[in-house]
N, C-alpha and C. Protein backbone atom coordinates (compact mmCIF):
# COMPACT_ATOMS: atom_id res chain seq x y z
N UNK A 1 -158.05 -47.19 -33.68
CA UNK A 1 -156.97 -48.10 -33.32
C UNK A 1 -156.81 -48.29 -31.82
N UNK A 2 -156.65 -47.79 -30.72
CA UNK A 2 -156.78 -47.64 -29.66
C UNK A 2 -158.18 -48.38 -29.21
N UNK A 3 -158.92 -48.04 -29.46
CA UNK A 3 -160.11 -49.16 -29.26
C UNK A 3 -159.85 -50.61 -28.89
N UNK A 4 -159.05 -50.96 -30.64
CA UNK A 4 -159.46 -52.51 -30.38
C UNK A 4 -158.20 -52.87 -29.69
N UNK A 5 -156.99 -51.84 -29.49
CA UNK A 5 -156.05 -52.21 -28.81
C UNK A 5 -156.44 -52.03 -27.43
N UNK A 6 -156.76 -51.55 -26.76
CA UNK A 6 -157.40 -51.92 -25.47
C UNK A 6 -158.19 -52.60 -25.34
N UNK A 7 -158.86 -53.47 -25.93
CA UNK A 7 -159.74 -54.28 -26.17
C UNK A 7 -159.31 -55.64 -26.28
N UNK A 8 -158.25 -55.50 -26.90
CA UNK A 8 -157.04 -56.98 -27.24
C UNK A 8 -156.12 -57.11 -25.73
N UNK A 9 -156.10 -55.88 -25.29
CA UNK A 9 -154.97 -56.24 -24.12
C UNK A 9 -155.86 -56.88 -23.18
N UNK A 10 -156.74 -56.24 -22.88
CA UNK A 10 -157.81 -56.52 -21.60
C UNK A 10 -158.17 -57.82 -22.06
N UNK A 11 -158.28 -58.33 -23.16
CA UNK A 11 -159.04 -60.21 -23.62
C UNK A 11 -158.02 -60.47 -23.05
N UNK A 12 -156.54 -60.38 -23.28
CA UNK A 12 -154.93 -60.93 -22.93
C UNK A 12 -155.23 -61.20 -21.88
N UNK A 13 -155.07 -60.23 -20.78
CA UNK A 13 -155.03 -60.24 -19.85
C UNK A 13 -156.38 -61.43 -18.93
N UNK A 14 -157.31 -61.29 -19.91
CA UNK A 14 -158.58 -61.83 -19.01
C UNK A 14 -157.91 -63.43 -18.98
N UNK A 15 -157.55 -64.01 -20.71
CA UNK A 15 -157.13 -65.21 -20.71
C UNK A 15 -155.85 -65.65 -20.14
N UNK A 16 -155.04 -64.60 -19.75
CA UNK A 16 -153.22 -64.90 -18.63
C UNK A 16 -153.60 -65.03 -17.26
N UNK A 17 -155.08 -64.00 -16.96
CA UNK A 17 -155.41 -64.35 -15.69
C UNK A 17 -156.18 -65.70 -14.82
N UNK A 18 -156.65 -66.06 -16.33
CA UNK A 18 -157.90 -67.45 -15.78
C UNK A 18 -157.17 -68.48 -16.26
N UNK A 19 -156.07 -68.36 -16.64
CA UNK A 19 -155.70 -69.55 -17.06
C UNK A 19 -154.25 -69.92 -16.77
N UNK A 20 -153.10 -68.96 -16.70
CA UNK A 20 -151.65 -68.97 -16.29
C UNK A 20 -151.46 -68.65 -14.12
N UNK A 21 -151.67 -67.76 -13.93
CA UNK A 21 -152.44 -67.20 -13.12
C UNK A 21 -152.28 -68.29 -11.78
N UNK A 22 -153.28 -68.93 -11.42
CA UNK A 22 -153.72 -70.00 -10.43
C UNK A 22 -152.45 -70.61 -10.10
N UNK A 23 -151.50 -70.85 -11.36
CA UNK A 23 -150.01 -71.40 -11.36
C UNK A 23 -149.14 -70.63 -10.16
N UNK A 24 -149.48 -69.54 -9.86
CA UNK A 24 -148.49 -68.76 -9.17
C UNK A 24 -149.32 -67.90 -7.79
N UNK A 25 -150.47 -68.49 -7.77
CA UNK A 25 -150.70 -68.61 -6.40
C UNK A 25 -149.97 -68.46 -5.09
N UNK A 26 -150.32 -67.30 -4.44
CA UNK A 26 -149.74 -67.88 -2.72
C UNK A 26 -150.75 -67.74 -1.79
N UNK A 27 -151.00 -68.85 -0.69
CA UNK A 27 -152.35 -68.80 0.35
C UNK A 27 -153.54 -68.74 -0.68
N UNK A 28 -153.38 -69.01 -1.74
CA UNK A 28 -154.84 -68.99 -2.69
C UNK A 28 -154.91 -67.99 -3.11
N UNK A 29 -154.46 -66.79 -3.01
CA UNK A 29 -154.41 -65.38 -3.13
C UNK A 29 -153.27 -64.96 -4.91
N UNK A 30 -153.88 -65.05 -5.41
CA UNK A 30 -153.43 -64.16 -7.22
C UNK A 30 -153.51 -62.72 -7.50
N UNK A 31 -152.23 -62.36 -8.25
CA UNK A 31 -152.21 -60.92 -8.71
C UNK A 31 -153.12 -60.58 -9.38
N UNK A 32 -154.18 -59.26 -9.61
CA UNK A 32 -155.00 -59.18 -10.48
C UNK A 32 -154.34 -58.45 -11.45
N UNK A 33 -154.18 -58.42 -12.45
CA UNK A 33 -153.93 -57.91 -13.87
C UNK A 33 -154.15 -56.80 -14.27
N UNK A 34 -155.75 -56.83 -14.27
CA UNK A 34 -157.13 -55.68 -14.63
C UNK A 34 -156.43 -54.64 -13.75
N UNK A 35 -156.26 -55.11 -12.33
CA UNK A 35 -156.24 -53.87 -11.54
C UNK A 35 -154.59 -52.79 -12.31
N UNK A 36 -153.71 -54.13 -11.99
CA UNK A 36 -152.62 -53.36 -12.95
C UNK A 36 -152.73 -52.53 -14.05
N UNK A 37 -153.39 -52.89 -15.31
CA UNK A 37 -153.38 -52.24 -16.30
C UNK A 37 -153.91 -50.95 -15.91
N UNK A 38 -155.43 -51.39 -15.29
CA UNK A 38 -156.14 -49.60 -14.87
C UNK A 38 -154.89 -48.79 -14.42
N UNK A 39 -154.17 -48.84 -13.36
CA UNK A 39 -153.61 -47.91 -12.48
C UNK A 39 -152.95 -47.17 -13.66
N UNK A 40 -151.89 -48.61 -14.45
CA UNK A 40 -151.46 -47.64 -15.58
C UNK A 40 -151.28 -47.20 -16.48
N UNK A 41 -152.48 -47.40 -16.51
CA UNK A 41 -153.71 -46.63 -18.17
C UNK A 41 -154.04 -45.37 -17.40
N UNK A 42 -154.57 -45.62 -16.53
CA UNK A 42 -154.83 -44.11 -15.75
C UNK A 42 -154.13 -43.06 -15.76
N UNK A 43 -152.36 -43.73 -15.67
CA UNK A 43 -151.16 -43.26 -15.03
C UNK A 43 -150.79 -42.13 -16.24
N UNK A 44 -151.22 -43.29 -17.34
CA UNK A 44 -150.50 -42.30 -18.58
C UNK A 44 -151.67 -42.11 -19.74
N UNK A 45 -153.10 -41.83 -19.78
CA UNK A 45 -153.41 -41.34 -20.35
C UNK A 45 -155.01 -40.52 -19.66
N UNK A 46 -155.37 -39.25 -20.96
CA UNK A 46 -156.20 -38.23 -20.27
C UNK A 46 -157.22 -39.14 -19.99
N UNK A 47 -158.06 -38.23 -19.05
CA UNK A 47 -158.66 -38.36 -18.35
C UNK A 47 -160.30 -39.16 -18.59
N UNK A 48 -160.19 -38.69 -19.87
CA UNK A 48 -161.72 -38.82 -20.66
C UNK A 48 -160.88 -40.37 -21.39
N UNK A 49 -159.77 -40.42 -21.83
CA UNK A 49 -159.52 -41.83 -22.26
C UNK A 49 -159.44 -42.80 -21.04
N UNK A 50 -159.09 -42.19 -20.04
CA UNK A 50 -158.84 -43.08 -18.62
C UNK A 50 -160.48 -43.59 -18.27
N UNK A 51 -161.35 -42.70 -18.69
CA UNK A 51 -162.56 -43.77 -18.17
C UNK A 51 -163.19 -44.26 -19.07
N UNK A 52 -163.01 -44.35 -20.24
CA UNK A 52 -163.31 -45.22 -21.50
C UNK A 52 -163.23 -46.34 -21.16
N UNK A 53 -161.29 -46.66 -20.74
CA UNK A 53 -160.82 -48.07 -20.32
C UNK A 53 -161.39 -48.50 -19.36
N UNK A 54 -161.60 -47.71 -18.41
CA UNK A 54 -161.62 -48.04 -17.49
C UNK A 54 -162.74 -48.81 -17.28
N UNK A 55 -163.91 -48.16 -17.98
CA UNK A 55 -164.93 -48.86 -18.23
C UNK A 55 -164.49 -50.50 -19.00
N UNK A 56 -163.80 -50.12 -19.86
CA UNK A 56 -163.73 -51.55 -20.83
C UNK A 56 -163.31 -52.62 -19.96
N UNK A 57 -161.99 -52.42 -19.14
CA UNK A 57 -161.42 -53.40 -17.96
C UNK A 57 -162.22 -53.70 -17.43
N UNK A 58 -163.09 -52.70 -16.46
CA UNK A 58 -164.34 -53.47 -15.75
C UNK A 58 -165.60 -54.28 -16.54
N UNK A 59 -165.72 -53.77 -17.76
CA UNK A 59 -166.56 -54.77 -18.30
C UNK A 59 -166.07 -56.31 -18.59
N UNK A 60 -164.86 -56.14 -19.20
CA UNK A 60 -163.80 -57.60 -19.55
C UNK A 60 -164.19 -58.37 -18.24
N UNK A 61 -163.85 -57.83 -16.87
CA UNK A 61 -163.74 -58.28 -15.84
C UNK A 61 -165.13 -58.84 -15.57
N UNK A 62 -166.34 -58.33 -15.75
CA UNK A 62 -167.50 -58.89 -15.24
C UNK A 62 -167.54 -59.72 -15.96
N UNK A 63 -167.32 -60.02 -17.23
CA UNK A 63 -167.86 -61.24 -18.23
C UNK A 63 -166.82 -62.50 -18.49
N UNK A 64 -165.58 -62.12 -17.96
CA UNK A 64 -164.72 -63.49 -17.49
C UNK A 64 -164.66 -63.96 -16.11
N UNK A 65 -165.60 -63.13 -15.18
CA UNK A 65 -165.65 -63.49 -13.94
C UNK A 65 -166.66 -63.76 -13.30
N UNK A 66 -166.66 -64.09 -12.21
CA UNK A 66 -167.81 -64.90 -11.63
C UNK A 66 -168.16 -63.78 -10.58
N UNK A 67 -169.18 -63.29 -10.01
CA UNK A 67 -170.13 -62.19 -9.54
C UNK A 67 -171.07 -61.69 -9.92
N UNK A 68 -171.89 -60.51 -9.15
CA UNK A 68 -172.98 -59.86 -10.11
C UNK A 68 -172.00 -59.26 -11.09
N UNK A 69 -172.99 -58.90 -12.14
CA UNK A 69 -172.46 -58.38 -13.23
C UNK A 69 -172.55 -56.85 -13.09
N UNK A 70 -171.78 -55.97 -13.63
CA UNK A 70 -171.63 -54.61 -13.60
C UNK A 70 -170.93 -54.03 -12.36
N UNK A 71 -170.79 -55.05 -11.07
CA UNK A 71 -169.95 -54.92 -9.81
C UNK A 71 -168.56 -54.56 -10.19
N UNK A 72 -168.00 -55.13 -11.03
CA UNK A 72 -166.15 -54.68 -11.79
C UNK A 72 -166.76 -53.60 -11.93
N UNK A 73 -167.36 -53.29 -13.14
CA UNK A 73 -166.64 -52.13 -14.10
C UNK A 73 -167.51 -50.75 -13.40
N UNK A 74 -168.61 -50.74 -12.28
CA UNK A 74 -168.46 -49.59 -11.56
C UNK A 74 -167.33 -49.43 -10.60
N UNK A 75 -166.89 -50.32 -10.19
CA UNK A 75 -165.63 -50.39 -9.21
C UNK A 75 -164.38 -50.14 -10.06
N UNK A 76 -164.34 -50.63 -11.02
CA UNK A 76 -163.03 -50.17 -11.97
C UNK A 76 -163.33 -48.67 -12.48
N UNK A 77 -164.42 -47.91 -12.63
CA UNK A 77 -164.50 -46.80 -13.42
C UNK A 77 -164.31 -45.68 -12.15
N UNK A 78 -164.71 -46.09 -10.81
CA UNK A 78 -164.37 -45.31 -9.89
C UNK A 78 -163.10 -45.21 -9.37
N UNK A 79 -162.25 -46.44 -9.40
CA UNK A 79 -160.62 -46.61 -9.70
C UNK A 79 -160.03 -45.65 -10.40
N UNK A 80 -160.37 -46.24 -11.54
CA UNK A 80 -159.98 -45.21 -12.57
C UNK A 80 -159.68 -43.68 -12.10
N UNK A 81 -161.34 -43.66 -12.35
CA UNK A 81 -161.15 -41.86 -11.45
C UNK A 81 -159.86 -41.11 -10.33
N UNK A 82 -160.09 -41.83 -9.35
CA UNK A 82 -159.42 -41.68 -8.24
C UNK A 82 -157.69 -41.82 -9.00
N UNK A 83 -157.63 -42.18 -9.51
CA UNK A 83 -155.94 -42.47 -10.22
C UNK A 83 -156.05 -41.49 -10.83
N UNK A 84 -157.23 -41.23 -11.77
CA UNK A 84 -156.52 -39.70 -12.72
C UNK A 84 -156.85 -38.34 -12.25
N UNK A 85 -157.72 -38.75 -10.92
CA UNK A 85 -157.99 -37.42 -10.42
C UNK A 85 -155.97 -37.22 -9.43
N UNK A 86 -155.78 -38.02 -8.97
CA UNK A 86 -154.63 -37.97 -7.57
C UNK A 86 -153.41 -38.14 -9.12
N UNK A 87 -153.32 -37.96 -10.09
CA UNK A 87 -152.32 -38.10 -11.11
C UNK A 87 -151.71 -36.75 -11.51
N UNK A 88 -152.41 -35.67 -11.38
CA UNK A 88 -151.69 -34.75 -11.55
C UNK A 88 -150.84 -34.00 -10.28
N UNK A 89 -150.75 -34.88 -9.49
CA UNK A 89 -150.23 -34.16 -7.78
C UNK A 89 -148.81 -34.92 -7.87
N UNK A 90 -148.84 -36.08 -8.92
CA UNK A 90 -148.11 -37.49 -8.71
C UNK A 90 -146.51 -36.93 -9.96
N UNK A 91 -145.64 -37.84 -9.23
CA UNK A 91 -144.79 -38.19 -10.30
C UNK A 91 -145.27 -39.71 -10.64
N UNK A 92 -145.72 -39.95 -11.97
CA UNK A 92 -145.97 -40.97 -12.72
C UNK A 92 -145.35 -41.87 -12.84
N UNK A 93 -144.05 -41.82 -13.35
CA UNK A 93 -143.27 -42.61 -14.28
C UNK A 93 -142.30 -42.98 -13.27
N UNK A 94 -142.15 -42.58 -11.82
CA UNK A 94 -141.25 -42.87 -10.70
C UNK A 94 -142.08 -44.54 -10.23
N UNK A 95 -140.45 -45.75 -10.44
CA UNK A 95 -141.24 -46.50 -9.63
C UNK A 95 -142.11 -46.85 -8.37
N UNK A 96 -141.70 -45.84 -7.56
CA UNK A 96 -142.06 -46.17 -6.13
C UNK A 96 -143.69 -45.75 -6.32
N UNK A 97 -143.83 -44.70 -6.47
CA UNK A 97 -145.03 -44.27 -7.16
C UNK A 97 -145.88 -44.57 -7.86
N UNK A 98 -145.87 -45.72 -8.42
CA UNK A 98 -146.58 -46.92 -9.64
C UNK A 98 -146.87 -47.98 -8.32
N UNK A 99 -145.63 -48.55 -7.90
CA UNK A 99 -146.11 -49.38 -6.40
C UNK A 99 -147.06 -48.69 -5.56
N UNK A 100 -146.89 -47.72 -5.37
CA UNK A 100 -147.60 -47.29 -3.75
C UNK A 100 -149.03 -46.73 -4.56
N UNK A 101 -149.38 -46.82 -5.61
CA UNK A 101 -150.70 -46.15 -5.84
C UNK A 101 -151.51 -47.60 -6.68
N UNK A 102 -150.80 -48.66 -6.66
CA UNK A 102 -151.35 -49.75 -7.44
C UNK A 102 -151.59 -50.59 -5.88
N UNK A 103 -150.45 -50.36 -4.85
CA UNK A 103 -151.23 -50.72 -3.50
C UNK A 103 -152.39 -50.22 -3.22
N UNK A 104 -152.49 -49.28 -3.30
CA UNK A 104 -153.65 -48.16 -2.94
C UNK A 104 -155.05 -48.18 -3.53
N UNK A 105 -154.78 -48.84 -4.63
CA UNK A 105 -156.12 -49.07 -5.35
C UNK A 105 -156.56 -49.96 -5.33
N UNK A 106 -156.12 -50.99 -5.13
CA UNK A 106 -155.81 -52.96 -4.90
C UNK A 106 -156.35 -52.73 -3.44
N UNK A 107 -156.08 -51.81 -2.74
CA UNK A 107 -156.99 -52.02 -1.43
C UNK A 107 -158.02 -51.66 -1.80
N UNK A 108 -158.01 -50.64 -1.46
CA UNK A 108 -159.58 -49.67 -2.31
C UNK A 108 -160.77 -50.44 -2.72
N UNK A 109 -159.87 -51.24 -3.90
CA UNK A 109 -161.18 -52.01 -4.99
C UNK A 109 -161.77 -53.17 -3.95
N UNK A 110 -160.45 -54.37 -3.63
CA UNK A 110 -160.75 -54.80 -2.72
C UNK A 110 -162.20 -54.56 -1.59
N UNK A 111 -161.36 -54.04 -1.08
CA UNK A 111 -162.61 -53.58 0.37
C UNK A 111 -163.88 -53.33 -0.19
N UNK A 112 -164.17 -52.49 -1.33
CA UNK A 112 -165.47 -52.31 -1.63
C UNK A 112 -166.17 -53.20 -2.50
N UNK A 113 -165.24 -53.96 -3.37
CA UNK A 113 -165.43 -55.08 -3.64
C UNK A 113 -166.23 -55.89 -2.70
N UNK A 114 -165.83 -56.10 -1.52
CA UNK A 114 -166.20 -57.70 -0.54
C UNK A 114 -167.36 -56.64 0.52
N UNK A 115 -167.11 -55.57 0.71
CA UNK A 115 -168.58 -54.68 0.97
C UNK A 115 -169.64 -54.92 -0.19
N UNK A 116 -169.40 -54.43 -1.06
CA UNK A 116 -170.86 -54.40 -2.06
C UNK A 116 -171.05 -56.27 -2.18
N UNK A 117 -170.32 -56.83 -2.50
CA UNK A 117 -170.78 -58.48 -2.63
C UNK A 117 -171.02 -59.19 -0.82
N UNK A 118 -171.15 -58.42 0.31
CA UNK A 118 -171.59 -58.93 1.11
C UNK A 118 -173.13 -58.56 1.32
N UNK A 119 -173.33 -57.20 1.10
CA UNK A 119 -174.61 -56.79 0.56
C UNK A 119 -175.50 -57.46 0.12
N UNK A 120 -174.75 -57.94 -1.44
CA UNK A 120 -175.57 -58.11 -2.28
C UNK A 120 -175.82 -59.98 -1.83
N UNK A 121 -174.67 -60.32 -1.53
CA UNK A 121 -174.84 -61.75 -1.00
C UNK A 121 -174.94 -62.05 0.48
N UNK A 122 -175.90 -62.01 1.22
CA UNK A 122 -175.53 -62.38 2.25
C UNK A 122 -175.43 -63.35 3.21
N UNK A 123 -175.32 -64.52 2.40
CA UNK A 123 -174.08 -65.85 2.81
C UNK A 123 -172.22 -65.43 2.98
N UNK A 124 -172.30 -64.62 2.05
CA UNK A 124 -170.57 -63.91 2.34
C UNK A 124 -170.29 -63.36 3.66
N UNK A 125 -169.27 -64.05 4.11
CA UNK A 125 -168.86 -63.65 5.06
C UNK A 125 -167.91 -62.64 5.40
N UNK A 126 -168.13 -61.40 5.49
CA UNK A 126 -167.46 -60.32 4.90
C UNK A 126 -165.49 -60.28 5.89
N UNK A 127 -166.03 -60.37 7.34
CA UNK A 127 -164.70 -61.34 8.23
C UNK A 127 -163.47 -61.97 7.75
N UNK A 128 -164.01 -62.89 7.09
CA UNK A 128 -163.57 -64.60 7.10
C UNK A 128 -162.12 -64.51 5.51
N UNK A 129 -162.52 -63.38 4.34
CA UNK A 129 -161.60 -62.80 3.60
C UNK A 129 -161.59 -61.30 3.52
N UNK A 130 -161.51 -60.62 4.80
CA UNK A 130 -160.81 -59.20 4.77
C UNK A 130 -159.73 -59.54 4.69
N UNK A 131 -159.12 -60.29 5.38
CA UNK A 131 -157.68 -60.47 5.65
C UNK A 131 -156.78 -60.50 3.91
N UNK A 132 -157.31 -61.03 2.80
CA UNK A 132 -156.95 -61.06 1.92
C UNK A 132 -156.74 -59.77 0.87
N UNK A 133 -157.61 -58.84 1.52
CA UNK A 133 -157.23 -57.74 0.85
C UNK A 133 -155.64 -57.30 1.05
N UNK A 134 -155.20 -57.38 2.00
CA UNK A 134 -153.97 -56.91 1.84
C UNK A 134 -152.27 -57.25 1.41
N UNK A 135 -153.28 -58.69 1.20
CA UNK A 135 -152.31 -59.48 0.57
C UNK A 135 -152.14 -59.46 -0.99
N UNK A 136 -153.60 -59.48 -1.49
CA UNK A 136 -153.93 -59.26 -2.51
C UNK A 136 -152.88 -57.68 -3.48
N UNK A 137 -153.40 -56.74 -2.66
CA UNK A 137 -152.43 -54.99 -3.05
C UNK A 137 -150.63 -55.64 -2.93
N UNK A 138 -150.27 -56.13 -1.87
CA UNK A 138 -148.92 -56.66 -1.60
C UNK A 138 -148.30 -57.52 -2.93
N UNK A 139 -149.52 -58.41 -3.60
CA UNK A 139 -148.82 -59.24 -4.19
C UNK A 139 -148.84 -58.62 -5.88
N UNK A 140 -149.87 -57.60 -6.01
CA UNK A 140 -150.16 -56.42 -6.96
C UNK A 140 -148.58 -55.85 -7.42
N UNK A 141 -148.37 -55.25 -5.84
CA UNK A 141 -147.34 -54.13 -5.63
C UNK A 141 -146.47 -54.74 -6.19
N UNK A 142 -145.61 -56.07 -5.88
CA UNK A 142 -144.94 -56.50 -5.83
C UNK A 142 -144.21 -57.13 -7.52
N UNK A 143 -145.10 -57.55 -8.10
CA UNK A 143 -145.39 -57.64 -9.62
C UNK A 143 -145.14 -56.49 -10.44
N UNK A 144 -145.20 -55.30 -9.99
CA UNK A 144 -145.96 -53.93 -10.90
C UNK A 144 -144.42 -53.42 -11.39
N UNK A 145 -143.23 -53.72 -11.11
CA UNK A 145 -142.15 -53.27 -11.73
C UNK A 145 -141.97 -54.15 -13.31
N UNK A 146 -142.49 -55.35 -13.52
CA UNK A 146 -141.99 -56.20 -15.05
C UNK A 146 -143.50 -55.81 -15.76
N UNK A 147 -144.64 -55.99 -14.88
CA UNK A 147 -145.42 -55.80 -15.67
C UNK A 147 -145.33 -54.15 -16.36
N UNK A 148 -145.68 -53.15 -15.03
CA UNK A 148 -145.30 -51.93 -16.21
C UNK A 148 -144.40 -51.97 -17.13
N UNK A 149 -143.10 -52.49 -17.28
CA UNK A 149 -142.28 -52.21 -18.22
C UNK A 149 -142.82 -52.49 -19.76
N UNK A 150 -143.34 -54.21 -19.57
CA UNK A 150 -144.45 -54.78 -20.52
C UNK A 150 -145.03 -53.87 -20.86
N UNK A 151 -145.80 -53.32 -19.69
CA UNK A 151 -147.01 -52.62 -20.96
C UNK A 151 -146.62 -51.24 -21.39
N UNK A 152 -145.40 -50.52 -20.91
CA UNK A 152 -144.73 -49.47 -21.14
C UNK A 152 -144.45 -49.84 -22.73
N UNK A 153 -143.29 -50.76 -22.82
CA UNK A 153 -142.97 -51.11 -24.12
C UNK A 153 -144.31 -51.22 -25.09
N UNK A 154 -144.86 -52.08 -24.82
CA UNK A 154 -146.21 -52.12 -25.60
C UNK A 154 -147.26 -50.91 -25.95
N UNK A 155 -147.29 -50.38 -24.86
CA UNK A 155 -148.58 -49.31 -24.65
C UNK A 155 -148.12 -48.05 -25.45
N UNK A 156 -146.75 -47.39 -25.77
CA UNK A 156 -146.05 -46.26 -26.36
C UNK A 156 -145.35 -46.95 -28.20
N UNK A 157 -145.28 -48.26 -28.19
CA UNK A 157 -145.05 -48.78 -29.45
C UNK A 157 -146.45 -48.73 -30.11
N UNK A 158 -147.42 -48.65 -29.80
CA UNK A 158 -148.86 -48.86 -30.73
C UNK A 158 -148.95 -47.45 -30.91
N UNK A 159 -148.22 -46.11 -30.31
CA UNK A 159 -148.73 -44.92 -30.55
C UNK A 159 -150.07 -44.59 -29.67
N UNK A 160 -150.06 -44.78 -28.20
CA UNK A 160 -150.83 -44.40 -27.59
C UNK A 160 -149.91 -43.04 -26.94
N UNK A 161 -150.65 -42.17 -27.44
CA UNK A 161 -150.69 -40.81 -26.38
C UNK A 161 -150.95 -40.75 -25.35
N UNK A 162 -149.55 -39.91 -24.58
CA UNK A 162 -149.85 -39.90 -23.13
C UNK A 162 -150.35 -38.65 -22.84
N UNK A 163 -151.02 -38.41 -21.79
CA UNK A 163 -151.57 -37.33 -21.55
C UNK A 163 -150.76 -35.73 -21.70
N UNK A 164 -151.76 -34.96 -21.85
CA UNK A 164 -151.28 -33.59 -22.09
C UNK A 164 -150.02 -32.92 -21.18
N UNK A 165 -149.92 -33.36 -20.15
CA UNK A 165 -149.25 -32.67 -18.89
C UNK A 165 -148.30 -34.18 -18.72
N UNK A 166 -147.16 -33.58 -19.05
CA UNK A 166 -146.20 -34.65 -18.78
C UNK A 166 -145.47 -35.13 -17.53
N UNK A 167 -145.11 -36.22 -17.11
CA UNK A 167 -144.63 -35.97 -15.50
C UNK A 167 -143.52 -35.85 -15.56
């Protein structure tokens, strides 16, 4: 059950992002979703389920998106990590704490994001959208109080277990 329910959220999400999304634009710059859910899928479940998803998000992500392929979902599975490794130091379920670590990763992905695709492309001008990374985590951050609640309600109504060590 958990399977295809992470499987159904992440399609959700792929089709709210490519298609509702663009509507709410600022400077061209959109909330990413994917990144949301990881932080808090990470946030609240073990560790070995945290990179399952994590994998799944980054795969969703390469195949509704435009890049090399497999660039998401190693960048999302190393996300991942980094959230459930820095999760047991954390209070979880504190808002400020959901903001400041969904900033944190929204940079993170970012930056290595537009590193590995300048690499791999090098017509990208790696310069010309740094500047967007930080707008990008800002406009993340900024979102992450309605969306967690969403997927709070949702994510504990299907009977997903939260991890062993409670915050």
């Amino acid at each position: 059950m958990p399977w295809i329910t992470i499987i159904s959220v992440t399609v959700c999400i792929s089709l709210i992002q490519t298609t509702l999304l663009h509507h709410i634009s600022f400077l061209g710059i959109q909330p990413d979703l994917f990144i949301i859910f990881l932080v808090f899928h990470s946030l609240n479940a073990n560790r070995e389920r945290s990179f399952h998803a994590s994998w799944v998000v980054g795969l969703t992500k390469d195949i509704f998106s435009e890049g090399p392929f497999g660039l998401n979902t190693v960048l999302f599975i190393i996300a991942g990590y980094i959230v459930s490794i820095i999760r047991g130091n954390i209070y979880g379920r504190h808002l400020a704490t959901q903001i400041s670590v969904t900033f944190i990763i929204s940079i993170i992905y970012n930056l290595l994001y537009l590193c590995l695709l300048s690499m791999l492309i090098t017509s990208t001008g790696l310069l010309s959208v740094t500047w967007k990374c930080p707008l990008i985590a800002i406009y993340n951050s900024i979102i992450v109080p309605p969306v967690f609640w969403l997927f709070s309600r949702f994510y504990f109504s299907f009977g997903f277990p939260s991890s062993k060590r409670r915050f």
